[in-house]
PDB file of N, CA and C in Angstrom:
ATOM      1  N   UNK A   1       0.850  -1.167   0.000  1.00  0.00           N
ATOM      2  CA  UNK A   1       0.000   0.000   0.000  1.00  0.00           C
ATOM      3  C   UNK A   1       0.898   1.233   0.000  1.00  0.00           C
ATOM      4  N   UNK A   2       0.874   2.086  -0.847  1.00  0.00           N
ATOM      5  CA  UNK A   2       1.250   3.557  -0.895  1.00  0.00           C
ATOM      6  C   UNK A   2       0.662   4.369  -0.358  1.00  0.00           C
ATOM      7  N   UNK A   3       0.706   5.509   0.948  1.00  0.00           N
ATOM      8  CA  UNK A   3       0.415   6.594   1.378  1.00  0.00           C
ATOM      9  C   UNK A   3       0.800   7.907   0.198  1.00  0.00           C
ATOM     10  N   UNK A   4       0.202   8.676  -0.152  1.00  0.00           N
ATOM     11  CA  UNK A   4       1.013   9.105  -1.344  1.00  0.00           C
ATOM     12  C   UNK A   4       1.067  10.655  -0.536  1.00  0.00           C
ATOM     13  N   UNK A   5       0.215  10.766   0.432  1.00  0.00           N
ATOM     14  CA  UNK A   5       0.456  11.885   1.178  1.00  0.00           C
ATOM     15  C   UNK A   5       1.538  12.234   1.535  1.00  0.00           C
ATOM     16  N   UNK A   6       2.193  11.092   2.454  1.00  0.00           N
ATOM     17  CA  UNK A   6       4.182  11.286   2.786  1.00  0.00           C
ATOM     18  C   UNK A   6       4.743  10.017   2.090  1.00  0.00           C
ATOM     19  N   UNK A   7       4.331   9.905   0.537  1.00  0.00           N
ATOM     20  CA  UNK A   7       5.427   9.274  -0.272  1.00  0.00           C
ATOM     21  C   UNK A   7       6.148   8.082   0.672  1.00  0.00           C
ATOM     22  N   UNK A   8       5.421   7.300   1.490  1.00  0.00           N
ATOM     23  CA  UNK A   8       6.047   6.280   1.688  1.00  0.00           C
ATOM     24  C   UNK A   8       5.062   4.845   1.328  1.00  0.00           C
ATOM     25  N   UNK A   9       5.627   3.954   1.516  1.00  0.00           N
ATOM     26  CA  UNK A   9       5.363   2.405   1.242  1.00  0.00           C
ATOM     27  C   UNK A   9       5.616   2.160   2.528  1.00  0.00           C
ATOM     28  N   UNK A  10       4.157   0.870   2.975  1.00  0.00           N
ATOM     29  CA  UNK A  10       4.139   0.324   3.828  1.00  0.00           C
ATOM     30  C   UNK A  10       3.501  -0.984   3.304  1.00  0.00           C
ATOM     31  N   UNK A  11       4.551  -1.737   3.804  1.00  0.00           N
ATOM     32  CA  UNK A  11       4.703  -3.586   3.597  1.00  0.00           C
ATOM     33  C   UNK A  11       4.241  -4.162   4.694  1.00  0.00           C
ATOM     34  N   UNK A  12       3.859  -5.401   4.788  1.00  0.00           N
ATOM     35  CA  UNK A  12       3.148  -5.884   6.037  1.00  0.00           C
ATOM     36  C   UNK A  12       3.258  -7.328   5.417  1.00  0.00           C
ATOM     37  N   UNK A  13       4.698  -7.584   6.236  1.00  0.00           N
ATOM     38  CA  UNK A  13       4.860  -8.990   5.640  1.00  0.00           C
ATOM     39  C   UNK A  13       4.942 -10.118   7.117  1.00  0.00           C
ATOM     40  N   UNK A  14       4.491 -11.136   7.576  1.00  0.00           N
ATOM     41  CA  UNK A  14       4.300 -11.993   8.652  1.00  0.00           C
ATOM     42  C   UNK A  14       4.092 -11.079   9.504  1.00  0.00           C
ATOM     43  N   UNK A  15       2.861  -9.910  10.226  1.00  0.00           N
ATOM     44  CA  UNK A  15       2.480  -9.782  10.992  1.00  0.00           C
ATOM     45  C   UNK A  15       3.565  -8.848  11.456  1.00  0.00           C
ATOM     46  N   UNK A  16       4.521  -8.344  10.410  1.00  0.00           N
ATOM     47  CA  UNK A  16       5.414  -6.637  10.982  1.00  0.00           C
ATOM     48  C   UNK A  16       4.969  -5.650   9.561  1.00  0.00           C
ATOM     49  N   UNK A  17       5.265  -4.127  10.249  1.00  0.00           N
ATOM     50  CA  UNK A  17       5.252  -3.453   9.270  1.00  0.00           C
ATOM     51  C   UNK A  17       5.875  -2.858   8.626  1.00  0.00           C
ATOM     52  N   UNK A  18       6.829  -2.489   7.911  1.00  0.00           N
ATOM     53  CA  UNK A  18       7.889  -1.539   7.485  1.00  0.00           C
ATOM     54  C   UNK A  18       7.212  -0.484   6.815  1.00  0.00           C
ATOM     55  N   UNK A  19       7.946   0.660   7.396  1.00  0.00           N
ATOM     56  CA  UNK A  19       7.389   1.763   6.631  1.00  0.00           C
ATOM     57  C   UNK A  19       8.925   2.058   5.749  1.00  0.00           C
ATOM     58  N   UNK A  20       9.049   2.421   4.441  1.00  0.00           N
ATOM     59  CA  UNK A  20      10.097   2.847   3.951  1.00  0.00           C
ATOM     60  C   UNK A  20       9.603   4.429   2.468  1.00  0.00           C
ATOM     61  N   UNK A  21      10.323   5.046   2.964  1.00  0.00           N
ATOM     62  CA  UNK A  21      10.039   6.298   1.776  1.00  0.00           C
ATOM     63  C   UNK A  21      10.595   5.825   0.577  1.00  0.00           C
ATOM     64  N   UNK A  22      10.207   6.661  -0.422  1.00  0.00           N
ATOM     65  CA  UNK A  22      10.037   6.264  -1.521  1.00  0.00           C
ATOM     66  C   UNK A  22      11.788   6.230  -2.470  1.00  0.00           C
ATOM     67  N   UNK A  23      12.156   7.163  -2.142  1.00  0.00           N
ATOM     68  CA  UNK A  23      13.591   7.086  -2.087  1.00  0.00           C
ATOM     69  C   UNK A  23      14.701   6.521  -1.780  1.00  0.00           C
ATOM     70  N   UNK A  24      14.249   5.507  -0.092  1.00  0.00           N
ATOM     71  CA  UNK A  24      15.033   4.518   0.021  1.00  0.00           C
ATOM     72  C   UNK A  24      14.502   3.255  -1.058  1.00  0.00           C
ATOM     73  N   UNK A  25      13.340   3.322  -0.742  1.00  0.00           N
ATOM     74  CA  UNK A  25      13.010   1.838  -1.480  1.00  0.00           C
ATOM     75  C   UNK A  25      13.556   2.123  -3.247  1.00  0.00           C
ATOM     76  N   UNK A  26      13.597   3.177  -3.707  1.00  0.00           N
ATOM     77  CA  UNK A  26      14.447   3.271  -4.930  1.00  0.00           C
ATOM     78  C   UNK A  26      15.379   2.740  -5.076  1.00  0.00           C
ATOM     79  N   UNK A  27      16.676   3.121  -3.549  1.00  0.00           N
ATOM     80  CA  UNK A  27      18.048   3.101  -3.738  1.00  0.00           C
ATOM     81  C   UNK A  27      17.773   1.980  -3.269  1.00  0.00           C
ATOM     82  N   UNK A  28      17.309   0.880  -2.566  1.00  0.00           N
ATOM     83  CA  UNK A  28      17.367  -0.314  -2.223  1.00  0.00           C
ATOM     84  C   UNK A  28      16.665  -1.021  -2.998  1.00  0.00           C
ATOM     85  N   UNK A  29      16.481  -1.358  -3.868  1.00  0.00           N
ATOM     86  CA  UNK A  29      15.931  -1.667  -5.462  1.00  0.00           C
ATOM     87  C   UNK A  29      17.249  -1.727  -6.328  1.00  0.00           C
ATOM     88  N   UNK A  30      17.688  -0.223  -6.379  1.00  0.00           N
ATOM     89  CA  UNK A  30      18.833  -0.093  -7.942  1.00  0.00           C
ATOM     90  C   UNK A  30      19.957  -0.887  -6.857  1.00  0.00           C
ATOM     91  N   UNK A  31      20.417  -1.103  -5.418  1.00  0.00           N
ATOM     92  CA  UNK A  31      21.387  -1.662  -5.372  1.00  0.00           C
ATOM     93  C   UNK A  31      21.257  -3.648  -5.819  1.00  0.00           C
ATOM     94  N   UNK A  32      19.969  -3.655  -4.836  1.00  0.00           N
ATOM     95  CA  UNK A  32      19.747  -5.448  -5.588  1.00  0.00           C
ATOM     96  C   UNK A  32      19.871  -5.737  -6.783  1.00  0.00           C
ATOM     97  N   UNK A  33      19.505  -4.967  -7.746  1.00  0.00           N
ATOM     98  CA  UNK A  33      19.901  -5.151  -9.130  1.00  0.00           C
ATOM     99  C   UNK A  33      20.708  -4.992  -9.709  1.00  0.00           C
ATOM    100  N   UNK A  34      21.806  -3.780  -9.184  1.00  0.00           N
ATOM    101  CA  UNK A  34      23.495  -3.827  -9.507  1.00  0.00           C
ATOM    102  C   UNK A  34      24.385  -5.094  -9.192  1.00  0.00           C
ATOM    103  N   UNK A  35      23.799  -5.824  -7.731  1.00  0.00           N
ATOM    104  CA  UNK A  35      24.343  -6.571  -7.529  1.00  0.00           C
ATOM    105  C   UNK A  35      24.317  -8.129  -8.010  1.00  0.00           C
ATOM    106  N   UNK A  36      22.589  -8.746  -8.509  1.00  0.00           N
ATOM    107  CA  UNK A  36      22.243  -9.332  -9.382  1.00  0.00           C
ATOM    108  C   UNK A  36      23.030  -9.056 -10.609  1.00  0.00           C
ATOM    109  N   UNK A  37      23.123  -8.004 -11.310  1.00  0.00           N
ATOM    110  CA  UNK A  37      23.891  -7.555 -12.844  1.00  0.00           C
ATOM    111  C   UNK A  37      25.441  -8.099 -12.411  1.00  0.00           C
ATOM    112  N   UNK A  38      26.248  -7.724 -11.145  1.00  0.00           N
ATOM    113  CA  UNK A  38      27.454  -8.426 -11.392  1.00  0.00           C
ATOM    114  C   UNK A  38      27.541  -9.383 -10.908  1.00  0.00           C
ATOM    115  N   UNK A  39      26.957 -10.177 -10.202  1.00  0.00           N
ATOM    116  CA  UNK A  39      26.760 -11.605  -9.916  1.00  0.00           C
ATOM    117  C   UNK A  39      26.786 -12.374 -11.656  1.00  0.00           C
ATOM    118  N   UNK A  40      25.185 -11.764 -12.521  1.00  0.00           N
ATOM    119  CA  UNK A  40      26.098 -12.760 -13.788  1.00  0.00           C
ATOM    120  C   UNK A  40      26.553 -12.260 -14.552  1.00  0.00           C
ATOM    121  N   UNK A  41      27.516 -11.085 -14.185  1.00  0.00           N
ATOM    122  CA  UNK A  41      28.383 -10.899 -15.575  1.00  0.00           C
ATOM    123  C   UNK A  41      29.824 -11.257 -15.233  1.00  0.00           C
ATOM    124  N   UNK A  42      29.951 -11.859 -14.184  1.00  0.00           N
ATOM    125  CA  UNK A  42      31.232 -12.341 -13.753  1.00  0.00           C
ATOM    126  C   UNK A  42      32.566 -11.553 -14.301  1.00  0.00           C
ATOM    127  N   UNK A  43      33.469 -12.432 -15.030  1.00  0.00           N
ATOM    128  CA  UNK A  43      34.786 -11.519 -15.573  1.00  0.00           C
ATOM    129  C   UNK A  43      34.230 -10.729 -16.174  1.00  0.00           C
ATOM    130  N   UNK A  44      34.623  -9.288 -15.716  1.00  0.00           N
ATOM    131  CA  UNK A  44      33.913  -8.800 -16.716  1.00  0.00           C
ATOM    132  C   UNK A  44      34.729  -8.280 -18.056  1.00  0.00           C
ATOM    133  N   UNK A  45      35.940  -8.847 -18.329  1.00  0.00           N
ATOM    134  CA  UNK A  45      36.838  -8.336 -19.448  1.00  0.00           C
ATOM    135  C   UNK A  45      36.358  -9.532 -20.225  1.00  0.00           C
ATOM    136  N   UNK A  46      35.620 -10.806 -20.163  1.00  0.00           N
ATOM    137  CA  UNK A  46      35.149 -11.156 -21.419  1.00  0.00           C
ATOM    138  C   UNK A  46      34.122 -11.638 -21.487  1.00  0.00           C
ATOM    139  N   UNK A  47      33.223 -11.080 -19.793  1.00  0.00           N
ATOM    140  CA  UNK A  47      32.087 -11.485 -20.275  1.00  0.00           C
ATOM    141  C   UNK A  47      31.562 -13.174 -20.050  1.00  0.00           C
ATOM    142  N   UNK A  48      32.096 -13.369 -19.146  1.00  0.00           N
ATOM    143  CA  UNK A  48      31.901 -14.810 -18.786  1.00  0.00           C
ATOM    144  C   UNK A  48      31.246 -15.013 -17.532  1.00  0.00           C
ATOM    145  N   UNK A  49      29.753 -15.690 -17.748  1.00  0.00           N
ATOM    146  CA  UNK A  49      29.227 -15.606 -16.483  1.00  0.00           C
ATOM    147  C   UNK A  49      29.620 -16.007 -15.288  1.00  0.00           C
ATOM    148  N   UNK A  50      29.037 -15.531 -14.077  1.00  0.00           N
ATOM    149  CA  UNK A  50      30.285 -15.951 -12.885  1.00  0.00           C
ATOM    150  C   UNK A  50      29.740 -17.783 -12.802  1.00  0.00           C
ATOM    151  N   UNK A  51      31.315 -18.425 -12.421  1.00  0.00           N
ATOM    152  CA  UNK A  51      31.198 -19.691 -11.749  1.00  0.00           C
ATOM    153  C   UNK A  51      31.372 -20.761 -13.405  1.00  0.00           C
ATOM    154  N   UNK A  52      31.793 -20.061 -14.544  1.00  0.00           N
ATOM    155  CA  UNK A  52      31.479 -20.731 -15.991  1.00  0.00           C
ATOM    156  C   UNK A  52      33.100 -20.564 -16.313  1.00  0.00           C
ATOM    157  N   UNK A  53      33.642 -20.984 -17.188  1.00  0.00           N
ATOM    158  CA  UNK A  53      34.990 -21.226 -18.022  1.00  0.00           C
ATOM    159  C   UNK A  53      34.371 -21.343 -19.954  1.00  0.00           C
ATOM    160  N   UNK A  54      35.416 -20.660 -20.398  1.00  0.00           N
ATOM    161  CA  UNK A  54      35.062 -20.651 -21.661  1.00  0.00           C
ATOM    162  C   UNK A  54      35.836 -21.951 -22.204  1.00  0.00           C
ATOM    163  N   UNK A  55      35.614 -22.132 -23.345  1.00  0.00           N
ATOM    164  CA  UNK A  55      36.406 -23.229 -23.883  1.00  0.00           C
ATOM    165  C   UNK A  55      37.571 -23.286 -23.757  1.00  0.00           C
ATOM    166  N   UNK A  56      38.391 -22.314 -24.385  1.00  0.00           N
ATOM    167  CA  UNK A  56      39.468 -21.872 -24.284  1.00  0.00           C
ATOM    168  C   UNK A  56      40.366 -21.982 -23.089  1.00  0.00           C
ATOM    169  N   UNK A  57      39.647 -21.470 -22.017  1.00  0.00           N
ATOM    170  CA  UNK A  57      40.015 -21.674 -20.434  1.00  0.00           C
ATOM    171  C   UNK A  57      40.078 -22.876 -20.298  1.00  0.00           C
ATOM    172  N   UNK A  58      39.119 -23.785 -21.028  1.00  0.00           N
ATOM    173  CA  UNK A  58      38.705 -25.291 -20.038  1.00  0.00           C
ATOM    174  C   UNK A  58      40.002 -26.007 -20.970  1.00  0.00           C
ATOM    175  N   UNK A  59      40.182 -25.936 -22.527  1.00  0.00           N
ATOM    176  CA  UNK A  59      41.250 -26.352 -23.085  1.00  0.00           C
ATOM    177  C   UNK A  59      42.888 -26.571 -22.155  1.00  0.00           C
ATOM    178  N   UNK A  60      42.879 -24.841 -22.079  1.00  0.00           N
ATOM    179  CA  UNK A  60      44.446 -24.847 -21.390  1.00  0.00           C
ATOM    180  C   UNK A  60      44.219 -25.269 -20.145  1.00  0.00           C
ATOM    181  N   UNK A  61      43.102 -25.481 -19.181  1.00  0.00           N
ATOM    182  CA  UNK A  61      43.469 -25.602 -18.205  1.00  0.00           C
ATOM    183  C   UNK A  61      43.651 -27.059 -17.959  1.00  0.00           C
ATOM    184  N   UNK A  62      43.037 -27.504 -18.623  1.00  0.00           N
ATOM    185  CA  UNK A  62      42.874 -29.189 -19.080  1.00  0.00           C
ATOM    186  C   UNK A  62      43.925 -30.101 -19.498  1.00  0.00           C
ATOM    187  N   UNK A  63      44.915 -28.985 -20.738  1.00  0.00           N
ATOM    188  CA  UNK A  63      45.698 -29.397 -21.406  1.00  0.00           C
ATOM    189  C   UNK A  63      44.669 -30.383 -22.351  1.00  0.00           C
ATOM    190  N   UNK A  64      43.700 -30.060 -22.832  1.00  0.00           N
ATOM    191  CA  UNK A  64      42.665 -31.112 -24.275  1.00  0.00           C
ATOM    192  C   UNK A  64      42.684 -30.166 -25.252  1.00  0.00           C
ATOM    193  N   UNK A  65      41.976 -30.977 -26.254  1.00  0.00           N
ATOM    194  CA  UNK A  65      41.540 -30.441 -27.415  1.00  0.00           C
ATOM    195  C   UNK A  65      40.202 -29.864 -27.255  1.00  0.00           C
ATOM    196  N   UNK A  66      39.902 -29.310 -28.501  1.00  0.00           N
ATOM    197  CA  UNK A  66      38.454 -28.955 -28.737  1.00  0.00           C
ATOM    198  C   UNK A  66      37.358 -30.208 -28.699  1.00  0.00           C
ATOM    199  N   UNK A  67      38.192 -31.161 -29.998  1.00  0.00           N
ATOM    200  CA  UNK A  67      37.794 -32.671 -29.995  1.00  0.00           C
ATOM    201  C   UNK A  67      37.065 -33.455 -28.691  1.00  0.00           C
ATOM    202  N   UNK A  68      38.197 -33.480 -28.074  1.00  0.00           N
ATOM    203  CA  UNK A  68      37.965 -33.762 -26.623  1.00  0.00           C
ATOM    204  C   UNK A  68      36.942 -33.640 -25.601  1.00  0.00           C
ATOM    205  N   UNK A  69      37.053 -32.063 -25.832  1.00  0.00           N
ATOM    206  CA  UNK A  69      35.944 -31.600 -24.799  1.00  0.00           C
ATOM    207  C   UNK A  69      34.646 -32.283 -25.199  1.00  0.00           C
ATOM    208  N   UNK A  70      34.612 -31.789 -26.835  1.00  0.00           N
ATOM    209  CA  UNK A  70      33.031 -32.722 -27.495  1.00  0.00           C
ATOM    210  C   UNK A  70      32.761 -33.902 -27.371  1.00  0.00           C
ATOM    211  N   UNK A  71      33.920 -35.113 -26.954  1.00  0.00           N
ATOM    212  CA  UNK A  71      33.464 -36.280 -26.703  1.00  0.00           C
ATOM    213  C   UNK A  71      32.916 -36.167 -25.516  1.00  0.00           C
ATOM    214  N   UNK A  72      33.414 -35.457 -24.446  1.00  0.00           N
ATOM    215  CA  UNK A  72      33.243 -35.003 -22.938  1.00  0.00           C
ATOM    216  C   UNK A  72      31.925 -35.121 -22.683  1.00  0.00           C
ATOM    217  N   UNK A  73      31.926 -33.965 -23.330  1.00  0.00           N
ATOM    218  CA  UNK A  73      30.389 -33.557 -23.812  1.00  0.00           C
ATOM    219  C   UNK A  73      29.277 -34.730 -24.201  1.00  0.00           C
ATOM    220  N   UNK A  74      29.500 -35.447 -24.738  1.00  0.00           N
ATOM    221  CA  UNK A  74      28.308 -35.828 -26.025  1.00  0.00           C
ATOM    222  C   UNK A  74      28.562 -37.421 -24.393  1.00  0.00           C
ATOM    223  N   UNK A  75      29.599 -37.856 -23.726  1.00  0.00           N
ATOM    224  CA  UNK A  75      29.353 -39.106 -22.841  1.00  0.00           C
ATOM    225  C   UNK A  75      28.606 -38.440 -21.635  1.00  0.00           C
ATOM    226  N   UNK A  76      28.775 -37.539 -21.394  1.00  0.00           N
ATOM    227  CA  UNK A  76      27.853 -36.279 -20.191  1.00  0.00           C
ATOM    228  C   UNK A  76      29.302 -36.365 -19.063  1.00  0.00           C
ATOM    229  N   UNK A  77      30.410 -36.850 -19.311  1.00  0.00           N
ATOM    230  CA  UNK A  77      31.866 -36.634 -18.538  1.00  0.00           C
ATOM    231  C   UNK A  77      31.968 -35.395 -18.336  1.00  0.00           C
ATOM    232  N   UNK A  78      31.947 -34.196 -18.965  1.00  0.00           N
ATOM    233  CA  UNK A  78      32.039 -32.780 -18.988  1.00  0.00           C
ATOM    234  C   UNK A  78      30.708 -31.788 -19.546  1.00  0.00           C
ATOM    235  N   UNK A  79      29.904 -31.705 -19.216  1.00  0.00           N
ATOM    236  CA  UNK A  79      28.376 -31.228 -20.111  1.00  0.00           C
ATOM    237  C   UNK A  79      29.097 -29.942 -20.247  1.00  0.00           C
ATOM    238  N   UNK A  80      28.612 -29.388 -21.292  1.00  0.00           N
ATOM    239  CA  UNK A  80      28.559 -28.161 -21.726  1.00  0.00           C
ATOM    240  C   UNK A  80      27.166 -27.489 -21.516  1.00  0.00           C
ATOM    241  N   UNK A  81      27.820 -26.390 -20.957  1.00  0.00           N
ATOM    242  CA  UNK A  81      26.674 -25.239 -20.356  1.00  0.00           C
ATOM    243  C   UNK A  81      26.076 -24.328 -21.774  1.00  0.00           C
ATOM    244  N   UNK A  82      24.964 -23.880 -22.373  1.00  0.00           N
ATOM    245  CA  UNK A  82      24.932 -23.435 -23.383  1.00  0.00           C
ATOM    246  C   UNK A  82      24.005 -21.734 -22.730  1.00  0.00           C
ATOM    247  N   UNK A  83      24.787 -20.358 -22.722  1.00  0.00           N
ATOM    248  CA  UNK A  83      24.221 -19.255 -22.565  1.00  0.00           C
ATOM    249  C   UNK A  83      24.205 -18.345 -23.923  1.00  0.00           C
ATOM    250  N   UNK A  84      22.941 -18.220 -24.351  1.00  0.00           N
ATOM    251  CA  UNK A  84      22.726 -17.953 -25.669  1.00  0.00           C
ATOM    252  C   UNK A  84      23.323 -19.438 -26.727  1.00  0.00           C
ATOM    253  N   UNK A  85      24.278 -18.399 -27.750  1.00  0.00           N
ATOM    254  CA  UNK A  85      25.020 -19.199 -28.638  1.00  0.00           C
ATOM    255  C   UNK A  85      26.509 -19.250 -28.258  1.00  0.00           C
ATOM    256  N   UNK A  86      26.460 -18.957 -26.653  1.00  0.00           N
ATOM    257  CA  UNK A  86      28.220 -19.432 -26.119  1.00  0.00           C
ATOM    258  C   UNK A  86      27.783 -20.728 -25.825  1.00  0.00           C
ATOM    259  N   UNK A  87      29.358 -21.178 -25.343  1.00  0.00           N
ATOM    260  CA  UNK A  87      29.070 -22.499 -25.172  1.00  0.00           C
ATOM    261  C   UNK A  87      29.892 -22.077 -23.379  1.00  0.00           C
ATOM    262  N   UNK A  88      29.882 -22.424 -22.080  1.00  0.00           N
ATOM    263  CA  UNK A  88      30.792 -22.646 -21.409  1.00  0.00           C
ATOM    264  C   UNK A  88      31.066 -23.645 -20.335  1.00  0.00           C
ATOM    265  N   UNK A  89      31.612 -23.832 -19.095  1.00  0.00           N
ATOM    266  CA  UNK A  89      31.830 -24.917 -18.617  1.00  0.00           C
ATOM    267  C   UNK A  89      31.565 -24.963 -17.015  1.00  0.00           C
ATOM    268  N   UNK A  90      31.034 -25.550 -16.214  1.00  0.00           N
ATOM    269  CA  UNK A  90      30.873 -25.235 -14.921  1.00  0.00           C
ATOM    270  C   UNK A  90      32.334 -25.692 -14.434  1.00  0.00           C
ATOM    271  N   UNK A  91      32.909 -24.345 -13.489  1.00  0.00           N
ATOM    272  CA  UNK A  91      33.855 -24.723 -12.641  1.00  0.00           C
ATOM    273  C   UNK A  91      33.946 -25.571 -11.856  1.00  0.00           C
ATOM    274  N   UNK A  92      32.340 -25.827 -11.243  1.00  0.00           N
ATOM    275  CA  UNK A  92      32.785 -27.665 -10.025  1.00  0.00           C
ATOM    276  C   UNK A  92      33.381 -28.467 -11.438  1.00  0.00           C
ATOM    277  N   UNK A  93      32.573 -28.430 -12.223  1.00  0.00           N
ATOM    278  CA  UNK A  93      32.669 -29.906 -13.362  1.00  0.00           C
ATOM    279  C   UNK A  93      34.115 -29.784 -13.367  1.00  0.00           C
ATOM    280  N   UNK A  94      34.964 -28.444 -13.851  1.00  0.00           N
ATOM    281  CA  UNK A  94      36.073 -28.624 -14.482  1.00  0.00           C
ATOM    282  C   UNK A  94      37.382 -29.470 -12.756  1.00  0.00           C
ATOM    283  N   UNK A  95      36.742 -28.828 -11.763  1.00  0.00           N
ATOM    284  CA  UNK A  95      37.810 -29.580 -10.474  1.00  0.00           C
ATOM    285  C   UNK A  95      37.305 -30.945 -10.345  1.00  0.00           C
ATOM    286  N   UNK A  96      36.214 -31.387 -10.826  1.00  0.00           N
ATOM    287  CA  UNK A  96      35.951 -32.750 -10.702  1.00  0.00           C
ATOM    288  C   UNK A  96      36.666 -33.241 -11.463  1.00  0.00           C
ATOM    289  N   UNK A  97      36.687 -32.817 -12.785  1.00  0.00           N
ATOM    290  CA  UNK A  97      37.384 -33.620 -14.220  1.00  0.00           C
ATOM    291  C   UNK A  97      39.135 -33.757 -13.172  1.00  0.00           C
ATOM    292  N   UNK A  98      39.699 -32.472 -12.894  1.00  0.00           N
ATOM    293  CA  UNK A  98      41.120 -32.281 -12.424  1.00  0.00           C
ATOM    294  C   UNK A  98      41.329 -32.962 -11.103  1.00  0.00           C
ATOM    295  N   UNK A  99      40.555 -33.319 -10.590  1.00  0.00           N
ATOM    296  CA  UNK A  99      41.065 -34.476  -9.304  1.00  0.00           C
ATOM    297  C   UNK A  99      40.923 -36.318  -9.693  1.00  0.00           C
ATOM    298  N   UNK A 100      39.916 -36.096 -11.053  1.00  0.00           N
ATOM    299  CA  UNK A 100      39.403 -37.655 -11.104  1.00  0.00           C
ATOM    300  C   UNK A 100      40.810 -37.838 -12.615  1.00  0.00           C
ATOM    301  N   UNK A 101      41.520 -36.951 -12.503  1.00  0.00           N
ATOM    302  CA  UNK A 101      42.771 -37.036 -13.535  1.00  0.00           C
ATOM    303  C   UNK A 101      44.201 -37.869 -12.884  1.00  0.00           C
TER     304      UNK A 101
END
């Protein structure tokens, strides 16, 4: 419910009430969502969502091929993560692959 008289919001969630003005609840809004936004944009010099490895990464870190990874892939040994038309790799998967080596 909005009071629009003194611009605040009042929530009434399990039997408490918060009153918050309209201004905090703005700035406490744009921060959850800054922080959501870099949660998945992880590195952000290329853009790799957080907690993912690109091929490239999973190659050298692996020491495999491209080949490789796709057999990985296609036995479900290494699944490939697909965001959009990237392809990338979950980091548990890749320390599982590197301890069961």
């Amino acid at each position: 419910m909005v009071d629009y008289s003194t611009n605040t919001l009042v929530m009434n969630h399990q039997n408490v009430i918060y009153q918050v003005n309209r201004d905090d609840l703005k700035e406490l809004i744009t921060q959850v969502v800054q922080d959501a936004v870099k949660g998945l944009q992880g590195n952000e010099d290329n853009n790799t969502p957080a907690g993912l490895l690109t091929k490239k990464e999973v190659m050298e870190r692996l020491h495999v091929t491209a080949m490789t990874l796709h057999r990985w892939d296609k036995s479900g040994y290494l699944p490939m993560k697909h965001v959009g038309r990237k392809v990338f790799y979950s980091g548990t998967d890749i320390e599982r692959v590197l301890k069961n080596k």
